[in-house]
PDB file of N, CA and C in Angstrom:
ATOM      1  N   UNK A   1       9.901  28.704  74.667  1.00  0.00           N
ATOM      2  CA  UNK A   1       8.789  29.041  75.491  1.00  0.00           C
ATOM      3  C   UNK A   1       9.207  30.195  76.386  1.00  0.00           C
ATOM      4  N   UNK A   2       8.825  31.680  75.887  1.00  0.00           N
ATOM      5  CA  UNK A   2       9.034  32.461  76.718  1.00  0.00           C
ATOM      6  C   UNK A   2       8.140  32.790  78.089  1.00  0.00           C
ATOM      7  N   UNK A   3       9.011  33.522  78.751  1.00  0.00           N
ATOM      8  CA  UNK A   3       7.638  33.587  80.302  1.00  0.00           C
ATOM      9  C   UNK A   3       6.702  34.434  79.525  1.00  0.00           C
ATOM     10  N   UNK A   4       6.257  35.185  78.838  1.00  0.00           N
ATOM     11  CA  UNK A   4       5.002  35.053  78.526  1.00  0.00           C
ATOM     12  C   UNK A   4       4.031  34.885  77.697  1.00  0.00           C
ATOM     13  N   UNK A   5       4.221  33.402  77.067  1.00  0.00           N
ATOM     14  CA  UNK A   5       3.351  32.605  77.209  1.00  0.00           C
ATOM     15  C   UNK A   5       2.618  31.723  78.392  1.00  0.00           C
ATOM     16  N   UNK A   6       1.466  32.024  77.959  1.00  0.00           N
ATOM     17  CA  UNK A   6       0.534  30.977  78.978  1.00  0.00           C
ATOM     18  C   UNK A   6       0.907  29.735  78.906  1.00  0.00           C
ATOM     19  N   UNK A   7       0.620  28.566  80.454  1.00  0.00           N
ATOM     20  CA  UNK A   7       0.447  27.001  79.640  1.00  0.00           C
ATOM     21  C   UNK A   7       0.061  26.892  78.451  1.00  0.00           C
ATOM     22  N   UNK A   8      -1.062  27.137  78.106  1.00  0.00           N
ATOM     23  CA  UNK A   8      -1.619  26.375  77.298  1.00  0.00           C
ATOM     24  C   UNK A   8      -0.683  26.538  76.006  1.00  0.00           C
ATOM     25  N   UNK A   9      -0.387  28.100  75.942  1.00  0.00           N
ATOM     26  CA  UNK A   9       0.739  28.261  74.843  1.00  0.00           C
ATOM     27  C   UNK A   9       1.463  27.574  74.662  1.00  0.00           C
ATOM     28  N   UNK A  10       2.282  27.423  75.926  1.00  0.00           N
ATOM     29  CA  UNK A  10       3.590  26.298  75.985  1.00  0.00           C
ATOM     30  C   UNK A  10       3.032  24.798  75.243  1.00  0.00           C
ATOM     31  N   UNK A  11       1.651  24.187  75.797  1.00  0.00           N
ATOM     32  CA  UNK A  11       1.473  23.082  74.948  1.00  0.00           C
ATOM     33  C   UNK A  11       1.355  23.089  73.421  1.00  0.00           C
ATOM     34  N   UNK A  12       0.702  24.556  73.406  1.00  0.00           N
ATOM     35  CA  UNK A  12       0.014  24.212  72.125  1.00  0.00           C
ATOM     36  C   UNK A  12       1.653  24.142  71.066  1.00  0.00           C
ATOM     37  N   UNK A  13       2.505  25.111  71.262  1.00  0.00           N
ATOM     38  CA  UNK A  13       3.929  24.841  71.066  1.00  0.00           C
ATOM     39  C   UNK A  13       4.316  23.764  70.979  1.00  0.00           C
ATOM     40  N   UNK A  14       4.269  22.736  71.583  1.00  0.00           N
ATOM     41  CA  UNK A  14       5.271  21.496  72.031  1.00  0.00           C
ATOM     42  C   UNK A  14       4.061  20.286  71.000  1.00  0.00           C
ATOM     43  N   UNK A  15       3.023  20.830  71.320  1.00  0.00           N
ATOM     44  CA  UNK A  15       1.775  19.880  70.667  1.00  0.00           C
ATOM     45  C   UNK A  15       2.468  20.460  68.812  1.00  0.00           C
ATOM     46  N   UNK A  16       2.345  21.584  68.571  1.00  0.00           N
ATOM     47  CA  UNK A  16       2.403  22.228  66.795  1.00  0.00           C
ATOM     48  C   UNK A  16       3.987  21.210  66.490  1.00  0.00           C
ATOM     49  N   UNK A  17       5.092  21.602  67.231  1.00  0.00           N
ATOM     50  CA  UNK A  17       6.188  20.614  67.216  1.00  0.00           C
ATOM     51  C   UNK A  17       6.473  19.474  66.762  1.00  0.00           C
ATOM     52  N   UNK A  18       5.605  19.003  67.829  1.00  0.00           N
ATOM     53  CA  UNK A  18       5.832  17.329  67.465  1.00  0.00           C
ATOM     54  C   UNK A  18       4.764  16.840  66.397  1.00  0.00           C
ATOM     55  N   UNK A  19       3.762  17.253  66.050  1.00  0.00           N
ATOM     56  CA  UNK A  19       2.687  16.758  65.222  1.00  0.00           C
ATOM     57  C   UNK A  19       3.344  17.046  63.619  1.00  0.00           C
ATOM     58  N   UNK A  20       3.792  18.570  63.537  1.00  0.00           N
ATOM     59  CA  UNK A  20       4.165  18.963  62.408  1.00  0.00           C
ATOM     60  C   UNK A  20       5.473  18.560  61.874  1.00  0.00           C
ATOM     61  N   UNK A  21       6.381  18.644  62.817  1.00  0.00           N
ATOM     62  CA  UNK A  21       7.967  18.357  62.426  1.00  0.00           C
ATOM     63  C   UNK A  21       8.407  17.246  62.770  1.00  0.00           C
ATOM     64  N   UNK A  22       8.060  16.606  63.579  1.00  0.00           N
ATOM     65  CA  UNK A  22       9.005  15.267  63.885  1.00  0.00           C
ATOM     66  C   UNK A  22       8.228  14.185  63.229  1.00  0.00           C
ATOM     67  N   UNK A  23       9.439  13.786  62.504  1.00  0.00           N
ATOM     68  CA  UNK A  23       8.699  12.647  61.395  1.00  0.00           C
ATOM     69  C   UNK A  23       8.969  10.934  61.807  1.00  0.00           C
ATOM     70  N   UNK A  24       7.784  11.009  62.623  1.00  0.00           N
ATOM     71  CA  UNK A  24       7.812   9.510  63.651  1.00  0.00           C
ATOM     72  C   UNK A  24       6.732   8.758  63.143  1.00  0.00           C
ATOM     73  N   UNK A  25       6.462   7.502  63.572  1.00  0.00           N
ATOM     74  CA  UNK A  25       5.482   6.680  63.778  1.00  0.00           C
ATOM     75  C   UNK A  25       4.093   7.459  64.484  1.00  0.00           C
ATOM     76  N   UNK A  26       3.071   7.374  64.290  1.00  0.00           N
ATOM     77  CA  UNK A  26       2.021   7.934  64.863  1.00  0.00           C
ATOM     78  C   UNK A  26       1.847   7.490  66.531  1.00  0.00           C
ATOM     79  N   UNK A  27       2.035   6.266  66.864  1.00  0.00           N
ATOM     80  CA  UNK A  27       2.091   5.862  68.042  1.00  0.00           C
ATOM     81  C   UNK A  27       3.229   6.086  68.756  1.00  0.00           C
ATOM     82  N   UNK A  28       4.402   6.535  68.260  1.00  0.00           N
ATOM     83  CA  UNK A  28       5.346   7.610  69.021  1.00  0.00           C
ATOM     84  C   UNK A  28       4.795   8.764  69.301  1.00  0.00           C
ATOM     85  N   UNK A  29       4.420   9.036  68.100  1.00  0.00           N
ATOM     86  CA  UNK A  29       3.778  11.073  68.458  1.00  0.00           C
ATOM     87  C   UNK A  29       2.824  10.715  69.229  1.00  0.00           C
ATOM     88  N   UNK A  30       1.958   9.953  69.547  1.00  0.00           N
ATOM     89  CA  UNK A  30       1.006   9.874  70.238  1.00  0.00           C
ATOM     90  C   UNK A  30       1.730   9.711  71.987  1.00  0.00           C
ATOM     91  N   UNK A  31       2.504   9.377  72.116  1.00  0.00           N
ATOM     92  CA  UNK A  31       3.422   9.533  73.414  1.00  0.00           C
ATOM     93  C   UNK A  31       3.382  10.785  73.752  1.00  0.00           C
ATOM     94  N   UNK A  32       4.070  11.534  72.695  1.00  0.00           N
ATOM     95  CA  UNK A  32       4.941  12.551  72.855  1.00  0.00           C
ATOM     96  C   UNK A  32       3.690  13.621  73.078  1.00  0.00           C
ATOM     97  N   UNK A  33       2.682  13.524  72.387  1.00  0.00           N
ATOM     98  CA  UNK A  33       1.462  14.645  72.450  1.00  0.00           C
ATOM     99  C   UNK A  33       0.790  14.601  74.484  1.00  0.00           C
ATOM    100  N   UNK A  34       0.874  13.020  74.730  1.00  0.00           N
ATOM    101  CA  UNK A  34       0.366  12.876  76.029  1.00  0.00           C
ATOM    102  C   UNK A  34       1.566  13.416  76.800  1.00  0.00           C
ATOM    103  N   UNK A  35       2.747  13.133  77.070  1.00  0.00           N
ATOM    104  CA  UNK A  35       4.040  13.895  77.474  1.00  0.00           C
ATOM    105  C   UNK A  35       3.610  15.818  77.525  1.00  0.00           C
ATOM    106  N   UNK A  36       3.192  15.882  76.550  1.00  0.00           N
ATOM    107  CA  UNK A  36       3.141  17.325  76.167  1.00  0.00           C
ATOM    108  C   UNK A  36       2.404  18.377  77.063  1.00  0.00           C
ATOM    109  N   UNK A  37       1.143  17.683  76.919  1.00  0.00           N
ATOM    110  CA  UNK A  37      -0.042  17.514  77.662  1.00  0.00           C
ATOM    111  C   UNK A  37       0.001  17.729  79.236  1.00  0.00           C
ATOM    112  N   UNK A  38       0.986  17.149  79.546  1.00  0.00           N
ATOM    113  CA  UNK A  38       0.900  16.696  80.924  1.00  0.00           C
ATOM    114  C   UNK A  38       2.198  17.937  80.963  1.00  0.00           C
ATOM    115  N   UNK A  39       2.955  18.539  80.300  1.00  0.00           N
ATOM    116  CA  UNK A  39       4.113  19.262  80.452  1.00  0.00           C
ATOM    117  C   UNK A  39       3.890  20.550  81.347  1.00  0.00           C
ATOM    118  N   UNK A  40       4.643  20.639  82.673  1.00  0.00           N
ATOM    119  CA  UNK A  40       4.933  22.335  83.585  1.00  0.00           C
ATOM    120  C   UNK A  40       4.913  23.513  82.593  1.00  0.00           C
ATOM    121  N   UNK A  41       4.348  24.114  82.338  1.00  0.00           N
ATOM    122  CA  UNK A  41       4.841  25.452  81.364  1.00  0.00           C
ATOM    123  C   UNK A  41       6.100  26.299  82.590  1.00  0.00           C
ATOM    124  N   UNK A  42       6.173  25.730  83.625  1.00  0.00           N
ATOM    125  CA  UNK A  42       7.666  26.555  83.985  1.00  0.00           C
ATOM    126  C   UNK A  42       8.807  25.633  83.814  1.00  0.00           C
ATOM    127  N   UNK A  43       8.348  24.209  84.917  1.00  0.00           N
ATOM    128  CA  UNK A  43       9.582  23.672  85.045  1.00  0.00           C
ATOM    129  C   UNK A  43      10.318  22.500  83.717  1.00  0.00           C
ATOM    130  N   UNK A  44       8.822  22.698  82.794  1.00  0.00           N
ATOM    131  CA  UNK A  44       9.323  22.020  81.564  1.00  0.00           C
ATOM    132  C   UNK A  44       9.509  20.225  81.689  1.00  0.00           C
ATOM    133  N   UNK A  45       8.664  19.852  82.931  1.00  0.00           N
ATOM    134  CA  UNK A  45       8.495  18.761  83.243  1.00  0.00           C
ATOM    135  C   UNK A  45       7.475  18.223  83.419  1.00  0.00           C
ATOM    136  N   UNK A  46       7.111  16.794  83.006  1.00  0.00           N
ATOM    137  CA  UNK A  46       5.732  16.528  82.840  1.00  0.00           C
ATOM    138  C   UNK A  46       5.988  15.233  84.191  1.00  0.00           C
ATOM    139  N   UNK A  47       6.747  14.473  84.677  1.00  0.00           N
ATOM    140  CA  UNK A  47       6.867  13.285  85.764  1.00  0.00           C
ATOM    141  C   UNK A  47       5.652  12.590  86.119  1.00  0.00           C
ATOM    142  N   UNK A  48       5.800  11.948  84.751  1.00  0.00           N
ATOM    143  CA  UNK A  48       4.371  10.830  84.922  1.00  0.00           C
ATOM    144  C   UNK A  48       4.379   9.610  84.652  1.00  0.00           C
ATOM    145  N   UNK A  49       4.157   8.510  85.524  1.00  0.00           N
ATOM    146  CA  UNK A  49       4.262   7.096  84.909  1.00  0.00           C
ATOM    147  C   UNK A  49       3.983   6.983  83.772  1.00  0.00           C
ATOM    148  N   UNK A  50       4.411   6.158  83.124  1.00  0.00           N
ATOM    149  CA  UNK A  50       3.640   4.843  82.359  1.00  0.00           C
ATOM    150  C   UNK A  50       1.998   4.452  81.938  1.00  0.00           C
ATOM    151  N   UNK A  51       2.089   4.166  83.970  1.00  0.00           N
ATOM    152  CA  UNK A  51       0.333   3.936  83.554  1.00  0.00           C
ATOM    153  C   UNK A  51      -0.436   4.783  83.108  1.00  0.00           C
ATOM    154  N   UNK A  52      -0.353   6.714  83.329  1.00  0.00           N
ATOM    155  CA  UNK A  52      -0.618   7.501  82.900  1.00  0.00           C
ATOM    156  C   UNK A  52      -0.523   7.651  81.168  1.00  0.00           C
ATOM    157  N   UNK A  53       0.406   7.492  80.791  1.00  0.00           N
ATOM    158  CA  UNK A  53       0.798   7.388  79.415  1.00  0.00           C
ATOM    159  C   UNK A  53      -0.487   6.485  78.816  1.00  0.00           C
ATOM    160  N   UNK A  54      -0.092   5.029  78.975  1.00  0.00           N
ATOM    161  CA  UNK A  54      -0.945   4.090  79.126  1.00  0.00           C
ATOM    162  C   UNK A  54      -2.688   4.623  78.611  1.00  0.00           C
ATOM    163  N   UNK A  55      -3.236   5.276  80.158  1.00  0.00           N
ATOM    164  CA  UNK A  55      -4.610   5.545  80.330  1.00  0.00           C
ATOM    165  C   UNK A  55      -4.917   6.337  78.865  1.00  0.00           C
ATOM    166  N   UNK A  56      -4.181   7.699  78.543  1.00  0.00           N
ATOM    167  CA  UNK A  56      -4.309   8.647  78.351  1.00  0.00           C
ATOM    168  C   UNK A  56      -4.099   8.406  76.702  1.00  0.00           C
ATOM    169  N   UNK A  57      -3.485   7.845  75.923  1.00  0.00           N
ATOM    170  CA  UNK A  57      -2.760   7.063  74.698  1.00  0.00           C
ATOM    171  C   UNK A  57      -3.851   6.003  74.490  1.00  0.00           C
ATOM    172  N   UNK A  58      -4.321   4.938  75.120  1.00  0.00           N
ATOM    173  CA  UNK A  58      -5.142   4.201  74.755  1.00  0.00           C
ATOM    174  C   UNK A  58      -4.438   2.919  73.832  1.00  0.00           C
ATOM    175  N   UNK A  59      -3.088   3.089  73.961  1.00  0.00           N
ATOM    176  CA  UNK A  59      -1.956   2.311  73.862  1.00  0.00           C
ATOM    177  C   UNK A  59      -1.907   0.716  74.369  1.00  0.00           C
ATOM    178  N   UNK A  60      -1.558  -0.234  74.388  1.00  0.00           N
ATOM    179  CA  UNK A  60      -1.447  -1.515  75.047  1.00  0.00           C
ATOM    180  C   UNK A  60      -0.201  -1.368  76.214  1.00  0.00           C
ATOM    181  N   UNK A  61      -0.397  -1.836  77.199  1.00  0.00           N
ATOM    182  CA  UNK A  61       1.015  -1.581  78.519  1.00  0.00           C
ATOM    183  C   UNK A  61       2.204  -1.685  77.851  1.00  0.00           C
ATOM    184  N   UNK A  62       2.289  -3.142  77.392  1.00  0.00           N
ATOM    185  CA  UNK A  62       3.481  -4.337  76.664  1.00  0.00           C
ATOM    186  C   UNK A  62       3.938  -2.854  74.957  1.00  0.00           C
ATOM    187  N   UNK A  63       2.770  -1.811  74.385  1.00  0.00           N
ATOM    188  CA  UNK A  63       3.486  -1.168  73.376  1.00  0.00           C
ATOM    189  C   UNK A  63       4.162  -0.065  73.795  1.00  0.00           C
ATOM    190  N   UNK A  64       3.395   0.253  74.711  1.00  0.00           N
ATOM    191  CA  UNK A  64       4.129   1.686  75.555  1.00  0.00           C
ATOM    192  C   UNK A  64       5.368   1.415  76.265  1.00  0.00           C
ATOM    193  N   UNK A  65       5.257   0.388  77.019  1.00  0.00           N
ATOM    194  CA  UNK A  65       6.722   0.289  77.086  1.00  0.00           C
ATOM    195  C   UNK A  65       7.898  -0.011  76.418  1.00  0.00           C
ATOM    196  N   UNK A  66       7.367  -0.758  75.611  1.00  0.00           N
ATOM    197  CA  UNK A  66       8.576  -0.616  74.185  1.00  0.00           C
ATOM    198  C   UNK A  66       8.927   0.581  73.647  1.00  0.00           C
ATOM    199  N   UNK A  67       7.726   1.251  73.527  1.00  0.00           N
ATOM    200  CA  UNK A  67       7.862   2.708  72.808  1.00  0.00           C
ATOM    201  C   UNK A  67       8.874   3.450  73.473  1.00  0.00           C
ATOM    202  N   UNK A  68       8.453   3.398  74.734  1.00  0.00           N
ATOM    203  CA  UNK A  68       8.864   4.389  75.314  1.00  0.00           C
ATOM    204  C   UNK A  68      10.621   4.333  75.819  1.00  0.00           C
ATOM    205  N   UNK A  69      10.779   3.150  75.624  1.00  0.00           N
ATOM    206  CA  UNK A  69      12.326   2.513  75.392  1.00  0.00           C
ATOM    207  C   UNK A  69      12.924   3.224  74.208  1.00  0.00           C
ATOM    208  N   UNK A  70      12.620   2.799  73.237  1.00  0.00           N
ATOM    209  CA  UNK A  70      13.018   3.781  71.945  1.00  0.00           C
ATOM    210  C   UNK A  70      12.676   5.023  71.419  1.00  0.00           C
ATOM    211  N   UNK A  71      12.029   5.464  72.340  1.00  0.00           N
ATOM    212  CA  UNK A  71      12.133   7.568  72.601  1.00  0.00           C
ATOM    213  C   UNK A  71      13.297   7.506  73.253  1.00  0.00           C
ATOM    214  N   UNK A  72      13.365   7.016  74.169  1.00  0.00           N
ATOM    215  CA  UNK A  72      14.171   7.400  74.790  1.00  0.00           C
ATOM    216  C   UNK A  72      15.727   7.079  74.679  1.00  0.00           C
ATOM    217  N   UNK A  73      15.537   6.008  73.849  1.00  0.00           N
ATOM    218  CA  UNK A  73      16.986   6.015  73.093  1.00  0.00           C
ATOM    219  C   UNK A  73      17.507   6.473  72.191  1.00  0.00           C
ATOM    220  N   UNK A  74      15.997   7.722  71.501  1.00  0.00           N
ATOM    221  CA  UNK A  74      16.637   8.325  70.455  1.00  0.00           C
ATOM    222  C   UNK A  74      16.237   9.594  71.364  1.00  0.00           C
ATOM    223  N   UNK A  75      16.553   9.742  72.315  1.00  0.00           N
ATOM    224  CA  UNK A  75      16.935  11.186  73.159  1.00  0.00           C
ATOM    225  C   UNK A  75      15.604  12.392  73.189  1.00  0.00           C
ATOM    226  N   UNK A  76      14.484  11.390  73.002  1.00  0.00           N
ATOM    227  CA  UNK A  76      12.663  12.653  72.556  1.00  0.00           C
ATOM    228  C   UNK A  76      12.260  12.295  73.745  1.00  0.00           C
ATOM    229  N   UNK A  77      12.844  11.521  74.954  1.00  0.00           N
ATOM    230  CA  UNK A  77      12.305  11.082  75.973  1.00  0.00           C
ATOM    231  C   UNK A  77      13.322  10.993  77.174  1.00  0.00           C
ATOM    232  N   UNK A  78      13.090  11.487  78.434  1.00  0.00           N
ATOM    233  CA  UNK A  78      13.961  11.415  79.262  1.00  0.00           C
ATOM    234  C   UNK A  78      13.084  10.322  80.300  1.00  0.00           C
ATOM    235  N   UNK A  79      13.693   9.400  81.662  1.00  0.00           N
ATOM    236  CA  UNK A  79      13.182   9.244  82.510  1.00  0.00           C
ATOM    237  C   UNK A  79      14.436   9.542  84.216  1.00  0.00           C
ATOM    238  N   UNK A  80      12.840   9.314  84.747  1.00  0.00           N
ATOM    239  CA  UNK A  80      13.672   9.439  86.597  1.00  0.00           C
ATOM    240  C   UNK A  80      13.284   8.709  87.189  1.00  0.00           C
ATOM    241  N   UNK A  81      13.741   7.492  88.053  1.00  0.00           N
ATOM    242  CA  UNK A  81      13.344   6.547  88.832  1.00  0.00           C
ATOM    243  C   UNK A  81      13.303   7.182  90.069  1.00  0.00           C
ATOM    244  N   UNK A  82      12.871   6.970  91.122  1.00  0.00           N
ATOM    245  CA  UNK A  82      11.656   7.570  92.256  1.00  0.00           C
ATOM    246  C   UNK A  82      11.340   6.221  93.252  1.00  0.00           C
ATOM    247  N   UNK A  83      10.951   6.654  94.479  1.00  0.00           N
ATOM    248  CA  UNK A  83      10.689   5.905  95.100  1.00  0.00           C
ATOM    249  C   UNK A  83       9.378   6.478  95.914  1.00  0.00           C
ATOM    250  N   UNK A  84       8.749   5.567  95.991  1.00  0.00           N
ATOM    251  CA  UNK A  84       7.322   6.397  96.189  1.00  0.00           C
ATOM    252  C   UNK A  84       7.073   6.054  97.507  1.00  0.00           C
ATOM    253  N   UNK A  85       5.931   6.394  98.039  1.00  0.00           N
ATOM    254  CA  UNK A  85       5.251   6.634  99.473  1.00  0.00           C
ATOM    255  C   UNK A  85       5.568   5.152 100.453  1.00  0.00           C
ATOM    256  N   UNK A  86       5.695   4.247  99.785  1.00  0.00           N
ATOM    257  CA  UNK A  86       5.848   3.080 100.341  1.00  0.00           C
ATOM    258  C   UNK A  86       6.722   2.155  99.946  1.00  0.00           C
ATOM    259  N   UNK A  87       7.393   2.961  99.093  1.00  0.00           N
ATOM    260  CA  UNK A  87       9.788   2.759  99.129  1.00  0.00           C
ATOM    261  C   UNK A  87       9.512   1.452  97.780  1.00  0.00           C
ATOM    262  N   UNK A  88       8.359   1.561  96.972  1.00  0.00           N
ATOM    263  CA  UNK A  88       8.371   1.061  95.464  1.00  0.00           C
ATOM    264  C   UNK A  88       9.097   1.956  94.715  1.00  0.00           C
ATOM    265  N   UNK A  89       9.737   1.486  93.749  1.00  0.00           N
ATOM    266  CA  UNK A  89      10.769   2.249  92.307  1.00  0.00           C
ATOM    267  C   UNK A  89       9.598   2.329  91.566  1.00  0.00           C
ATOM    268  N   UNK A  90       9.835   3.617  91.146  1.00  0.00           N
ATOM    269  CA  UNK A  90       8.685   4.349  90.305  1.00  0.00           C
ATOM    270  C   UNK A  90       9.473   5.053  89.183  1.00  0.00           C
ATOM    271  N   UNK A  91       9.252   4.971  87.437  1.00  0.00           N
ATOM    272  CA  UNK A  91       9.596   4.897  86.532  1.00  0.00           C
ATOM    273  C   UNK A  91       8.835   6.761  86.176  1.00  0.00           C
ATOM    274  N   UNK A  92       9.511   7.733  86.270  1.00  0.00           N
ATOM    275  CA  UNK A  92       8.560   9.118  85.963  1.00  0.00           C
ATOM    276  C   UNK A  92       8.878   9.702  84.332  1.00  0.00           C
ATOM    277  N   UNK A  93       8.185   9.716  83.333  1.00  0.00           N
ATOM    278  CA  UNK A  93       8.621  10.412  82.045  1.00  0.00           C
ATOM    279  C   UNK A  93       8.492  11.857  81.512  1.00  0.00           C
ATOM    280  N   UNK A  94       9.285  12.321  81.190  1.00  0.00           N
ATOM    281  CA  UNK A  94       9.414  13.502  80.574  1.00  0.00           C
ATOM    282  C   UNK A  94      10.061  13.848  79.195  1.00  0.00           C
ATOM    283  N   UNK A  95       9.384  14.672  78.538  1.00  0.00           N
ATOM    284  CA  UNK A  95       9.555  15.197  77.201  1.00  0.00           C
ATOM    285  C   UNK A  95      11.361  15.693  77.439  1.00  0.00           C
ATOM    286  N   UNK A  96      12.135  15.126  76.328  1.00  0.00           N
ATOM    287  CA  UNK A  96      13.879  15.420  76.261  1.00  0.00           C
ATOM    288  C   UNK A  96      13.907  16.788  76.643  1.00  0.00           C
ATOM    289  N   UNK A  97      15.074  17.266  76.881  1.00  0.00           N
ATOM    290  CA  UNK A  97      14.866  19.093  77.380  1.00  0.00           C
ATOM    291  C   UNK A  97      15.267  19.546  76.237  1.00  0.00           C
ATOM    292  N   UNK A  98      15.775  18.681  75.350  1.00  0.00           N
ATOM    293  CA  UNK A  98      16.406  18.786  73.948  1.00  0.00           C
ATOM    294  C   UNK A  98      15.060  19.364  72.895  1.00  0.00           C
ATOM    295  N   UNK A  99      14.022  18.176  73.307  1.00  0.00           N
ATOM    296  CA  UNK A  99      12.949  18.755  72.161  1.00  0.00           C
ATOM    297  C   UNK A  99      12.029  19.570  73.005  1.00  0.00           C
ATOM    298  N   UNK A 100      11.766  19.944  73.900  1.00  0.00           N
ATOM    299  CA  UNK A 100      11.506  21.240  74.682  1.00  0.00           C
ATOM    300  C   UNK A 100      12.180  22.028  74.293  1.00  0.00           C
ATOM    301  N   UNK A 101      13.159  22.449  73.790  1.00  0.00           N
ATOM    302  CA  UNK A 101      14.513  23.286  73.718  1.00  0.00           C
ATOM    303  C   UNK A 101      14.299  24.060  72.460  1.00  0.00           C
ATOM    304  N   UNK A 102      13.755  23.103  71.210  1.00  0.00           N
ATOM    305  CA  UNK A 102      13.610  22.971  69.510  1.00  0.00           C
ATOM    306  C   UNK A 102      12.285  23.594  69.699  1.00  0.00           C
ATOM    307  N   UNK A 103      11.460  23.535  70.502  1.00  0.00           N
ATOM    308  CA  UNK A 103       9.915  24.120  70.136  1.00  0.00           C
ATOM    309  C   UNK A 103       9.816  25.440  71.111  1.00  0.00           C
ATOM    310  N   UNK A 104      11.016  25.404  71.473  1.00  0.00           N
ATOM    311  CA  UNK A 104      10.808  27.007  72.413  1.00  0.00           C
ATOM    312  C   UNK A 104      11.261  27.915  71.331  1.00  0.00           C
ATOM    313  N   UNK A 105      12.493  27.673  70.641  1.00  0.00           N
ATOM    314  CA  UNK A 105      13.061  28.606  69.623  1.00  0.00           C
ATOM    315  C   UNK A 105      12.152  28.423  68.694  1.00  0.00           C
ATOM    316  N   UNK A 106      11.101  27.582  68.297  1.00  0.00           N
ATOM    317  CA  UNK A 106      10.514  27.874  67.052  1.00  0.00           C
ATOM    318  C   UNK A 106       9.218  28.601  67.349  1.00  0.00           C
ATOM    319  N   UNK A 107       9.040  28.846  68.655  1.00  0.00           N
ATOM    320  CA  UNK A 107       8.306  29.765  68.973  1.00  0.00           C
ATOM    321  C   UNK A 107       8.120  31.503  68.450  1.00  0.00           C
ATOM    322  N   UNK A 108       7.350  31.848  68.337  1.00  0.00           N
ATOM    323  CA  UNK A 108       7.547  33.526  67.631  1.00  0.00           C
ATOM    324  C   UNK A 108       7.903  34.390  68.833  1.00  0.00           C
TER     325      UNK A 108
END
């Protein structure tokens, strides 16, 4: 993802990526497309719960969080625990910088 591309470039990149090349379960890619979605075209970070995932996926709570256990153990998923406005642990997800990394070079 060079600086100039637009956002939307950057998604549509990270969206062509994961739909075309990564040969997952559909309800993984379906993570990874909402991840995408939600992705900074600078800072390459998307820091979004769960429940977001959740809303946006149309997913069950109890599958997304499984899922999202095994992205992230096969390294397509990073997280950051957080403490929010009123000192609750808050779970934030982001696309690996690894497969951010794979759809920037396959960029033209």
């Amino acid at each position: 993802m060079t600086p100039s591309l637009s956002p939307s470039q950057v998604r549509l990149h990270l969206w062509d990526h994961i739909s075309r090349d990564l040969k997952l379960m559909p309800s993984l890619k379906l993570i990874l497309l909402v991840l995408a979605n939600y992705t900074d075209s600078h800072s390459h970070k998307a820091n979004i719960p769960a429940s977001l995932i959740i809303r946006d996926s149309g997913l069950r709570n109890e599958e997304v969080k499984r899922l999202l256990v095994s992205l992230e153990a096969a390294h397509w998923v990073e997280s950051l625990r957080i403490l929010d406005e009123a000192g609750r642990s808050v779970v934030l997800y982001n696309l690996s910088a690894r497969l951010v990394q794979v759809a920037w070079f396959k960029s033209p």
